[in-house]
C-alpha atoms as a PDB file:
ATOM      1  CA  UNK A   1       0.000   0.000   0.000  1.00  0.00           C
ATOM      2  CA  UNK A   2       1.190   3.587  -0.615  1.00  0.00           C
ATOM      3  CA  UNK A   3       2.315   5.907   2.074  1.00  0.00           C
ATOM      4  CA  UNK A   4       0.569   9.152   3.265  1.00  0.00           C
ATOM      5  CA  UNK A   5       3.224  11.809   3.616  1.00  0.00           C
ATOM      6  CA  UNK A   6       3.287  15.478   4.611  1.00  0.00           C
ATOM      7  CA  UNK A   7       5.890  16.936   3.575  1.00  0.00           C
ATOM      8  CA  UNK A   8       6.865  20.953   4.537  1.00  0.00           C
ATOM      9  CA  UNK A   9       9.416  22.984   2.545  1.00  0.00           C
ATOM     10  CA  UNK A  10      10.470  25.633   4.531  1.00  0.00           C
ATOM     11  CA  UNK A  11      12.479  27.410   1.001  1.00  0.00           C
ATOM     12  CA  UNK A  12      14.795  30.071   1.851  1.00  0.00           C
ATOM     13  CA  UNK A  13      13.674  31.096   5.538  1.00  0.00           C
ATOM     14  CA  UNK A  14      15.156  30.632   8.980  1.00  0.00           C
ATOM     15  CA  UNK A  15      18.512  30.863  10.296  1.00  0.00           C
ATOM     16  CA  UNK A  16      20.158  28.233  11.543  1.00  0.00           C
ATOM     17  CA  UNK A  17      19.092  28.602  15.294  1.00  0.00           C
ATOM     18  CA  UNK A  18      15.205  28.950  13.789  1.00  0.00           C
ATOM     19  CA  UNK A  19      15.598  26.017  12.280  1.00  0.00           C
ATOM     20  CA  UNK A  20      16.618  23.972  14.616  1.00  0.00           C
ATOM     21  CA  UNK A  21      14.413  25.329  17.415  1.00  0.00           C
ATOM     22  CA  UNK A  22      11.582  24.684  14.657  1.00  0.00           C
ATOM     23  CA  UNK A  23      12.642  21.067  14.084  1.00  0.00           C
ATOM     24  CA  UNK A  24      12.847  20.648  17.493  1.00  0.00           C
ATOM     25  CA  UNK A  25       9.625  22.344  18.309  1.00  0.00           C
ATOM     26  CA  UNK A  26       7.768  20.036  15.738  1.00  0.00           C
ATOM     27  CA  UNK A  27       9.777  16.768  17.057  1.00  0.00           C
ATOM     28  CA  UNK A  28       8.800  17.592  20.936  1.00  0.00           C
ATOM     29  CA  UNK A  29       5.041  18.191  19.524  1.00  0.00           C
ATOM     30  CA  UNK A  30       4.719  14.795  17.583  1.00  0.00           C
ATOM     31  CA  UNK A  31       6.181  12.708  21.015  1.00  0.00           C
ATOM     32  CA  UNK A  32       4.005  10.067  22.182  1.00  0.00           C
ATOM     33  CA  UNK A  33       1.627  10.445  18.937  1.00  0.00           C
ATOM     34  CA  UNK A  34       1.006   7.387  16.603  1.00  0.00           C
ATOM     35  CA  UNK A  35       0.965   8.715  13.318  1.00  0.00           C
ATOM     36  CA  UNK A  36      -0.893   8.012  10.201  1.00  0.00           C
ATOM     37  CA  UNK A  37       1.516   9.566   7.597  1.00  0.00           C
ATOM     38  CA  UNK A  38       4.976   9.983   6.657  1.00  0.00           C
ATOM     39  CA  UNK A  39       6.577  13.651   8.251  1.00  0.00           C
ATOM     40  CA  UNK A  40       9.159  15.319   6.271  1.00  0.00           C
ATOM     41  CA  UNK A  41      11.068  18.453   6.282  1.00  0.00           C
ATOM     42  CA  UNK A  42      12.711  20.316   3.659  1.00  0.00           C
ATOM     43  CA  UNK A  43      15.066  22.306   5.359  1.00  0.00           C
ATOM     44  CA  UNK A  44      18.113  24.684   3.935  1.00  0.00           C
ATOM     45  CA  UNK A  45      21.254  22.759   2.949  1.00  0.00           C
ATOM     46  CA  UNK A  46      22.868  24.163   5.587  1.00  0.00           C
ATOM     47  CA  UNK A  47      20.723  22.717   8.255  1.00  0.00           C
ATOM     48  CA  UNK A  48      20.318  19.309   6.869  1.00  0.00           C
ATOM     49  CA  UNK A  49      23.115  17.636   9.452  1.00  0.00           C
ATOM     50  CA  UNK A  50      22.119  19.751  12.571  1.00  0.00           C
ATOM     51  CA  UNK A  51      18.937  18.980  12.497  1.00  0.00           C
ATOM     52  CA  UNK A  52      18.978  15.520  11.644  1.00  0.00           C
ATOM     53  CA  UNK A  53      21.170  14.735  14.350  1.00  0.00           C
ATOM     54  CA  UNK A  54      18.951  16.741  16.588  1.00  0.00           C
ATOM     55  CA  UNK A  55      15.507  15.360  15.970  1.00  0.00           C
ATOM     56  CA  UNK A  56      13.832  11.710  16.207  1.00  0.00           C
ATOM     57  CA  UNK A  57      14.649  10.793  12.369  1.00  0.00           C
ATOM     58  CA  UNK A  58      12.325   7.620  12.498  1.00  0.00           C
ATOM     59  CA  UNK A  59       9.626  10.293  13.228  1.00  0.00           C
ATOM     60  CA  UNK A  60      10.546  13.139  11.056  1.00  0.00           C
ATOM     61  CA  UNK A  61      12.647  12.712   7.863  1.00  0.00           C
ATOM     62  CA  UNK A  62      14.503  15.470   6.138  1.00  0.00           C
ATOM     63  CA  UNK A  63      14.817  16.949   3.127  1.00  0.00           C
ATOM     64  CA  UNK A  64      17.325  18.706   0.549  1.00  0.00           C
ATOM     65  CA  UNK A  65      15.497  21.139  -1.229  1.00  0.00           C
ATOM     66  CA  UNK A  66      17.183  20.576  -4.512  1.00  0.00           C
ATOM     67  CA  UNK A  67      20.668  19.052  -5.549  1.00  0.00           C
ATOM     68  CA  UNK A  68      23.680  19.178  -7.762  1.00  0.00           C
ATOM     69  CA  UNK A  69      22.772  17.760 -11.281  1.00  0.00           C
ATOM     70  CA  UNK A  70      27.022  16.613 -11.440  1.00  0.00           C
ATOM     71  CA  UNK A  71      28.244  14.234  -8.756  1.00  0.00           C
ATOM     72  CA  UNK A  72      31.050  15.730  -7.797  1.00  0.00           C
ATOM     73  CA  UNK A  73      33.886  18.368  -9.113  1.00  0.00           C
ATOM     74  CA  UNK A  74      34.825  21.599  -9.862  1.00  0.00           C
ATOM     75  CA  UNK A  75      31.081  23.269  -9.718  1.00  0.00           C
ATOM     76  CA  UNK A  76      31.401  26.139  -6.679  1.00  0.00           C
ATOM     77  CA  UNK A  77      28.527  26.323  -4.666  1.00  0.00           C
ATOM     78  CA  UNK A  78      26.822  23.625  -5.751  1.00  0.00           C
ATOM     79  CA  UNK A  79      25.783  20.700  -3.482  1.00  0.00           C
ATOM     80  CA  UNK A  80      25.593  17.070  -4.306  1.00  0.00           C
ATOM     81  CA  UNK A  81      23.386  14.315  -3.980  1.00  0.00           C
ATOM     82  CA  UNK A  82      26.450  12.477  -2.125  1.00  0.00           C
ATOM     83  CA  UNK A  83      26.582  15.193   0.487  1.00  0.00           C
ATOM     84  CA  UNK A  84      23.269  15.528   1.230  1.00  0.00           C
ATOM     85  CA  UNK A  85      23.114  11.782   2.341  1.00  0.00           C
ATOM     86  CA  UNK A  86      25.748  12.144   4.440  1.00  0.00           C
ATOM     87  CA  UNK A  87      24.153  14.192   6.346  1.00  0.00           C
ATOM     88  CA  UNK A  88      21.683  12.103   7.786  1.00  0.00           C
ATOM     89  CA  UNK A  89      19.234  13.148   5.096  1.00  0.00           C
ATOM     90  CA  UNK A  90      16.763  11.109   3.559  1.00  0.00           C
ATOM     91  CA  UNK A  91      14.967  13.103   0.851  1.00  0.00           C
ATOM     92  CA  UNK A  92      15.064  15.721  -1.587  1.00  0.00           C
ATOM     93  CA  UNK A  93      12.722  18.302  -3.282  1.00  0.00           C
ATOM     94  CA  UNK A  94      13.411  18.324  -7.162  1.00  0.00           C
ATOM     95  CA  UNK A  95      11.861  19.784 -10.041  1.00  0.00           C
ATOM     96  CA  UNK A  96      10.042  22.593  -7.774  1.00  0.00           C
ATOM     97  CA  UNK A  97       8.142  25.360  -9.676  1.00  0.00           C
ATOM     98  CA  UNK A  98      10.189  27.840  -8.186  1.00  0.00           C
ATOM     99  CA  UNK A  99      13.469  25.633  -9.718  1.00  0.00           C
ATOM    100  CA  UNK A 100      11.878  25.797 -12.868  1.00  0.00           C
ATOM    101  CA  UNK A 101      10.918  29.168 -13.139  1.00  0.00           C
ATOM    102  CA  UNK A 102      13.547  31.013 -11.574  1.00  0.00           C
ATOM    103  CA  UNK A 103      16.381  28.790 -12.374  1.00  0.00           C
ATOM    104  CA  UNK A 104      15.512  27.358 -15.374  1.00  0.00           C
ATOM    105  CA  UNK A 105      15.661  23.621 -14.638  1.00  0.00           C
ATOM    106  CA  UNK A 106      14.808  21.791 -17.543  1.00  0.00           C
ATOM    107  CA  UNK A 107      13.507  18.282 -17.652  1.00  0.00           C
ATOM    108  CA  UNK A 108      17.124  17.038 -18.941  1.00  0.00           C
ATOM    109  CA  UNK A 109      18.613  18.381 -15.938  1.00  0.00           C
ATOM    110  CA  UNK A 110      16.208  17.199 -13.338  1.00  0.00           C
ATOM    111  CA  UNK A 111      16.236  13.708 -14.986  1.00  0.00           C
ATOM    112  CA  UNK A 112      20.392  13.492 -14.040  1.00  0.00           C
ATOM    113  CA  UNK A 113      19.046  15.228 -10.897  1.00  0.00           C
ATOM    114  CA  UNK A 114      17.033  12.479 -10.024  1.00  0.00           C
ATOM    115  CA  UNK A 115      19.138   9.613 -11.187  1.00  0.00           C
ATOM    116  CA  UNK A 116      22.137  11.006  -8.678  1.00  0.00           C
ATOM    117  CA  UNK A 117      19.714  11.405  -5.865  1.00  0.00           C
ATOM    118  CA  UNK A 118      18.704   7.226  -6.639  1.00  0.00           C
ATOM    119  CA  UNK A 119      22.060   6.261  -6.470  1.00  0.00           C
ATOM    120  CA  UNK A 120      22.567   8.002  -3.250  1.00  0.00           C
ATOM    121  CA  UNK A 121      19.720   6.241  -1.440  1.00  0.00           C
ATOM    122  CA  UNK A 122      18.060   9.284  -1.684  1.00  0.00           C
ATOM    123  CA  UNK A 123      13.809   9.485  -2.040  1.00  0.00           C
ATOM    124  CA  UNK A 124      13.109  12.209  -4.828  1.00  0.00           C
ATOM    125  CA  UNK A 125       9.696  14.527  -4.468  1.00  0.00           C
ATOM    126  CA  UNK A 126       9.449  15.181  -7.772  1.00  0.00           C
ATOM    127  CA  UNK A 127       7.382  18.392  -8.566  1.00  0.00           C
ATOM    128  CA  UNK A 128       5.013  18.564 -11.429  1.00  0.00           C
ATOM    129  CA  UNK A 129       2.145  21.555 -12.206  1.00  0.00           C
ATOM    130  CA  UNK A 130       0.485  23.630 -14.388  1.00  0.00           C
ATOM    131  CA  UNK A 131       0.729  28.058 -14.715  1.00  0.00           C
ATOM    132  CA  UNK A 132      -2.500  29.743 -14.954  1.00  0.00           C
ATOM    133  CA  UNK A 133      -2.177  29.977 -18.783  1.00  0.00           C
ATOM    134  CA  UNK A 134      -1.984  26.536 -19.191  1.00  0.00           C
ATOM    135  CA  UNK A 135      -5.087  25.499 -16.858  1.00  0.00           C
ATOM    136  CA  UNK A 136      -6.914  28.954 -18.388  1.00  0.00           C
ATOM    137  CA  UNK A 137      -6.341  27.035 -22.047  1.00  0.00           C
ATOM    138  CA  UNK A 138      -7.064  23.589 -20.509  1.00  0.00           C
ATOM    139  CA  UNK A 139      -3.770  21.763 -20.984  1.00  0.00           C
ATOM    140  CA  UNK A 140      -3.281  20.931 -17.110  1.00  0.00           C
ATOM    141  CA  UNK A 141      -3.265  17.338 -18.409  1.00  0.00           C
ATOM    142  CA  UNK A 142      -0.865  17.382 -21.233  1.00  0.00           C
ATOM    143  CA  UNK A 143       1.742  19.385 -19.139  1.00  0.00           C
ATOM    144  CA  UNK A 144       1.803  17.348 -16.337  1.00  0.00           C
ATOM    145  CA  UNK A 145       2.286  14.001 -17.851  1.00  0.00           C
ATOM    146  CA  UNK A 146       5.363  15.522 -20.494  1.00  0.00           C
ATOM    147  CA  UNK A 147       6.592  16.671 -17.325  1.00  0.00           C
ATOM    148  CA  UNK A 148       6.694  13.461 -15.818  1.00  0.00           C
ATOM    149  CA  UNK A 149       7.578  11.615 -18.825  1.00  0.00           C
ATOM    150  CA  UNK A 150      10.250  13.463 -20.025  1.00  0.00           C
ATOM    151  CA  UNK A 151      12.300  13.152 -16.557  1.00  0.00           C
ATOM    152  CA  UNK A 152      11.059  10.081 -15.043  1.00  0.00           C
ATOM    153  CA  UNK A 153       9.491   7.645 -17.542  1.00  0.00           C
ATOM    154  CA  UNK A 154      13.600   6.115 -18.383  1.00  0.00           C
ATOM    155  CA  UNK A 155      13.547   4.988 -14.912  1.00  0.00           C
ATOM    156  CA  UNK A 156      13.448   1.310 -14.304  1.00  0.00           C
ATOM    157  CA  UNK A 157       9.871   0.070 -12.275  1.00  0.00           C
ATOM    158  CA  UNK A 158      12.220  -0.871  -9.166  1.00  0.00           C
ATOM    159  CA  UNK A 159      13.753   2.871  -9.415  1.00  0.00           C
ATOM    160  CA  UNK A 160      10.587   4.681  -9.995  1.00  0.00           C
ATOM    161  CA  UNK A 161       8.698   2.840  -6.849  1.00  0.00           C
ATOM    162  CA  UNK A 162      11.129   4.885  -5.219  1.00  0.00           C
ATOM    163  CA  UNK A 163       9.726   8.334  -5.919  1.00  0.00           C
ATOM    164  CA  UNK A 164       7.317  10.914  -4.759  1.00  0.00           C
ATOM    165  CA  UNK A 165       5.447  12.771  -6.942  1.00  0.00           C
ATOM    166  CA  UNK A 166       4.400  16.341  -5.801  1.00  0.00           C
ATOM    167  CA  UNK A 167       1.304  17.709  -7.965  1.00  0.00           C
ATOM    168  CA  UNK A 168       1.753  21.817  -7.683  1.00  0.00           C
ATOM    169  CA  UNK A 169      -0.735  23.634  -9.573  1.00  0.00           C
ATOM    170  CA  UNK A 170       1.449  27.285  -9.709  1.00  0.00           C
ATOM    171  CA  UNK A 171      -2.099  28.644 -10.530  1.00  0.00           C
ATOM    172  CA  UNK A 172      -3.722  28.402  -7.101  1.00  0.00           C
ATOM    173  CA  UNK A 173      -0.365  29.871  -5.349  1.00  0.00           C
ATOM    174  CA  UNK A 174      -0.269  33.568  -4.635  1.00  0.00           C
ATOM    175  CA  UNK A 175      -2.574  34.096  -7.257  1.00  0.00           C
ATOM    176  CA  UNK A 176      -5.807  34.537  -5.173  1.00  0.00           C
ATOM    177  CA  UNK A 177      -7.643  31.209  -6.872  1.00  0.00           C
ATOM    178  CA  UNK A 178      -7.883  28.228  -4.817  1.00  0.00           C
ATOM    179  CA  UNK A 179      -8.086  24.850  -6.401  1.00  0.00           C
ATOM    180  CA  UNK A 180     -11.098  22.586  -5.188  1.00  0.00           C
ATOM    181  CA  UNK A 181     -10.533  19.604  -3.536  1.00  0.00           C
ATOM    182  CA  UNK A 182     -12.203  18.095  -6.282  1.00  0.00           C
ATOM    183  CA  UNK A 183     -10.170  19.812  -8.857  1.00  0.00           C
ATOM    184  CA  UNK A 184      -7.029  17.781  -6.914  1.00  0.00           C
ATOM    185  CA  UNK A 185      -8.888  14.747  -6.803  1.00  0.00           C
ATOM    186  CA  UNK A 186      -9.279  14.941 -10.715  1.00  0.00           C
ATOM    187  CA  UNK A 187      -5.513  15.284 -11.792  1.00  0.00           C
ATOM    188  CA  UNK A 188      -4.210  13.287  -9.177  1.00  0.00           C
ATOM    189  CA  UNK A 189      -6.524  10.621 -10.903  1.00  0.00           C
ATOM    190  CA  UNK A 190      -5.053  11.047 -14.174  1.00  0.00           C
ATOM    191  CA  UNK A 191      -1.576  11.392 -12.828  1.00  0.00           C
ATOM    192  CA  UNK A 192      -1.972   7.854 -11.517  1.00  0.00           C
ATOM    193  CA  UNK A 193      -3.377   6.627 -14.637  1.00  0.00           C
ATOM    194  CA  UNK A 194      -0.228   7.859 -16.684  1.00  0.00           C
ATOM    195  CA  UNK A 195       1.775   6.424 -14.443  1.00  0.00           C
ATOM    196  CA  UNK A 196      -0.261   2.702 -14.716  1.00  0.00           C
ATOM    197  CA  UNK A 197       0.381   3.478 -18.585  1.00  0.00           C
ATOM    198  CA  UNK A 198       4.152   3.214 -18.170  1.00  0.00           C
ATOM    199  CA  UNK A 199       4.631   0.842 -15.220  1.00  0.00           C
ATOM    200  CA  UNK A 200       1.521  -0.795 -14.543  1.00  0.00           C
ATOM    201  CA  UNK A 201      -1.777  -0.390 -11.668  1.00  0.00           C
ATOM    202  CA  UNK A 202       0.148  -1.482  -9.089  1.00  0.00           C
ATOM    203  CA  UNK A 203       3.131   0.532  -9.191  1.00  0.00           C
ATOM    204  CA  UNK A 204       0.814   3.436 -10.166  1.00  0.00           C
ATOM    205  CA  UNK A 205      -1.205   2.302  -7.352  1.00  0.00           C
ATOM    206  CA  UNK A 206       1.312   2.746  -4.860  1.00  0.00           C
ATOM    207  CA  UNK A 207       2.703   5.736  -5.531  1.00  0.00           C
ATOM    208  CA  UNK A 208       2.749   8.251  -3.297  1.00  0.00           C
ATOM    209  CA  UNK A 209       1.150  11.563  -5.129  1.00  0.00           C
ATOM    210  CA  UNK A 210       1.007  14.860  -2.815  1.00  0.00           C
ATOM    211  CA  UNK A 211      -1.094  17.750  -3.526  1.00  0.00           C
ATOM    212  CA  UNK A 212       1.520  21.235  -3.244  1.00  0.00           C
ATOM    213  CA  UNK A 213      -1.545  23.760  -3.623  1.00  0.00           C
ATOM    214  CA  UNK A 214      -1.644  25.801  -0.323  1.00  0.00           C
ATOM    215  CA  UNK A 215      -2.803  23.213   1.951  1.00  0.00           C
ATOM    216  CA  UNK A 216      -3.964  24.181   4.966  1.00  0.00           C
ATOM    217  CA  UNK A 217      -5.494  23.539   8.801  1.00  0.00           C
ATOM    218  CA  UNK A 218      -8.862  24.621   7.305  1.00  0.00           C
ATOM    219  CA  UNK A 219      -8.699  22.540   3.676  1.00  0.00           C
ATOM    220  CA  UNK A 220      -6.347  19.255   4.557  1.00  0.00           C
ATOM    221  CA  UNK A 221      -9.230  17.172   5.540  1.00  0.00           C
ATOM    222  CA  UNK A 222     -10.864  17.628   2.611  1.00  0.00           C
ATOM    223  CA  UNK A 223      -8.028  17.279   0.613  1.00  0.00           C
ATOM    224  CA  UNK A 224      -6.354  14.066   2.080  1.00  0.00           C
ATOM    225  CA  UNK A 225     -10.028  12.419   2.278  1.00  0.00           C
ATOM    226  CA  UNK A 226     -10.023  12.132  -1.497  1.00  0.00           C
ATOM    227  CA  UNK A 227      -9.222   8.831  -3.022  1.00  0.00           C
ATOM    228  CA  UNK A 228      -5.952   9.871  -4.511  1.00  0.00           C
ATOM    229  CA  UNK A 229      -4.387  12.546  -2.722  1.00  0.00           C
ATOM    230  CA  UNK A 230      -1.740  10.952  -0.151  1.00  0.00           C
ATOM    231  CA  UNK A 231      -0.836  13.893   1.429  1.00  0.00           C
ATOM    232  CA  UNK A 232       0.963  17.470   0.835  1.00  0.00           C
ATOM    233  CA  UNK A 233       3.407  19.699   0.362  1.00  0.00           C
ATOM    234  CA  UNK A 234       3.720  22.436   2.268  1.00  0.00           C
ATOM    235  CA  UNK A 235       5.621  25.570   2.561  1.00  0.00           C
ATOM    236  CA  UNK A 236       4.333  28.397   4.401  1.00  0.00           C
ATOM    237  CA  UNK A 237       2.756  26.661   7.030  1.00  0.00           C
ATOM    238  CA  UNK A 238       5.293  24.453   7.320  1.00  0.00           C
ATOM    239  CA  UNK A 239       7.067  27.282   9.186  1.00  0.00           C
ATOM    240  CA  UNK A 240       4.958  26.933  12.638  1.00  0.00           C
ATOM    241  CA  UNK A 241       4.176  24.220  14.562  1.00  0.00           C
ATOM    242  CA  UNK A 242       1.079  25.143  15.173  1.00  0.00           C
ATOM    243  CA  UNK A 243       0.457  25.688  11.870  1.00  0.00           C
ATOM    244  CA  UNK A 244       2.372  22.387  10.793  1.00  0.00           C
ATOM    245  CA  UNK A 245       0.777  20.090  12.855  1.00  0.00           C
ATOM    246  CA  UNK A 246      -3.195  19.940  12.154  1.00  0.00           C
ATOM    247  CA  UNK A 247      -2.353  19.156   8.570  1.00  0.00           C
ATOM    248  CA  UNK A 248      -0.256  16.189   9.732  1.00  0.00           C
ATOM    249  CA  UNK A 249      -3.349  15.718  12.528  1.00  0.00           C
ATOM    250  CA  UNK A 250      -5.624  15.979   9.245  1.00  0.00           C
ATOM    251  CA  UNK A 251      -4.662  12.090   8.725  1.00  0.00           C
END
């Protein structure tokens, strides 16, 4: 069966003291509760060993945000798939819409991306969605599956069980429209039936597919109650416990 994972990307915020008083925060908040999803963090690369050696790591995983698309060299200030393992880290956020817009990740890169975090024992949450233009015109579907095709349909079916796929429709984020639980319940449907066209219903099946569309305390029930929405990822909330925690309590 497929897991049920929230997942919080904190991007480019906290210093290194926040952080780790965060982590902690959330780590002392989850004692003593039996939970019924997967928590992960997606913390700065420069917190990834601190707090993993400073939290319950069976409880909480943590996350690279992104990583090096070279394994290792002459590329300054660039951060490898190697290194973030060594830290204690178990996961990392690729193909994020804020990669692809800002730093113009293409699906060639994030395909080596992904292969290097594999080899590292790494778990990729690989982020797929639509702009506003494209849902406006109606080709939410088509963009989604050449973005998962195009840098994850070369992977074997042993490699691919590995991933996480992260559905992020950029159109419902800081935009002012909100996308319907329904709405996530339709193309997290047809994501799952692309991926049964490639490597068959029961890898598709149990695939993990989170919904990265401003999840929240008020909408996560709703969300996570629908047949094929495992879960989220979430950034701005992700930065408060109390924020943080009745979306993992939505479970």
């Amino acid at each position: 069966m497929r897991k049920n994972m929230i997942a919080g990307n904190w991007k480019m915020n906290t210093t290194l003291s926040e952080g780790l008083a965060l982590a902690k925060g959330l780590n002392e908040a989850l004692k003593g509760k039996t939970l019924q999803c997967e928590v992960v963090i997606g913390t700065p690369f420069i917190h990834l060993a601190s707090i993993a050696a400073a939290i319950d790591t069976d409880k909480i995983g943590v996350a690279a945000q992104n990583c090096a698309d070279k394994e290792k060299g002459a590329y300054t200030g660039e951060v490898s798939a190697a290194m973030i393992a060594s830290t204690g880290a178990k996961y990392v956020i690729l193909g994020h819409s804020e990669r692809r817009q800002y730093y113009h990740e293409t699906a060639g890169t994030l395909k080596t991306k992904v292969n290097l975090a594999l080899a590292k024992g790494l778990t990729p949450i690989f982020c797929i969605g639509e702009v506003l233009e494209e849902r406006e015109e109606g080709r939410h579907f088509e963009v989604v599956d050449e973005q998962i095709k195009a840098s994850l349909f070369d992977l074997s079916a042993d490699d691919f069980s590995q991933v996480v796929i992260a559905y992020e429709p950029v159109w419902a984020i800081g935009t002012g429209k909100t996308a319907t639980a329904d709405q996530a319940q339709e193309i997290h449907a047809h994501i799952r039936q692309t991926l049964a066209a490639r490597y068959g219903a029961a890898i598709a099946g149990d695939t993990t597919i989170l919904y990265g569309g401003s999840m929240n305390a008020e909408n996560a029930k709703d969300l996570v109650a629908k047949a094929d929405v495992d879960g989220g990822l979430i950034g701005g909330a992700s930065l408060s416990v109390e924020k943080f925690l009745p979306i993992i309590e939505a479970f």
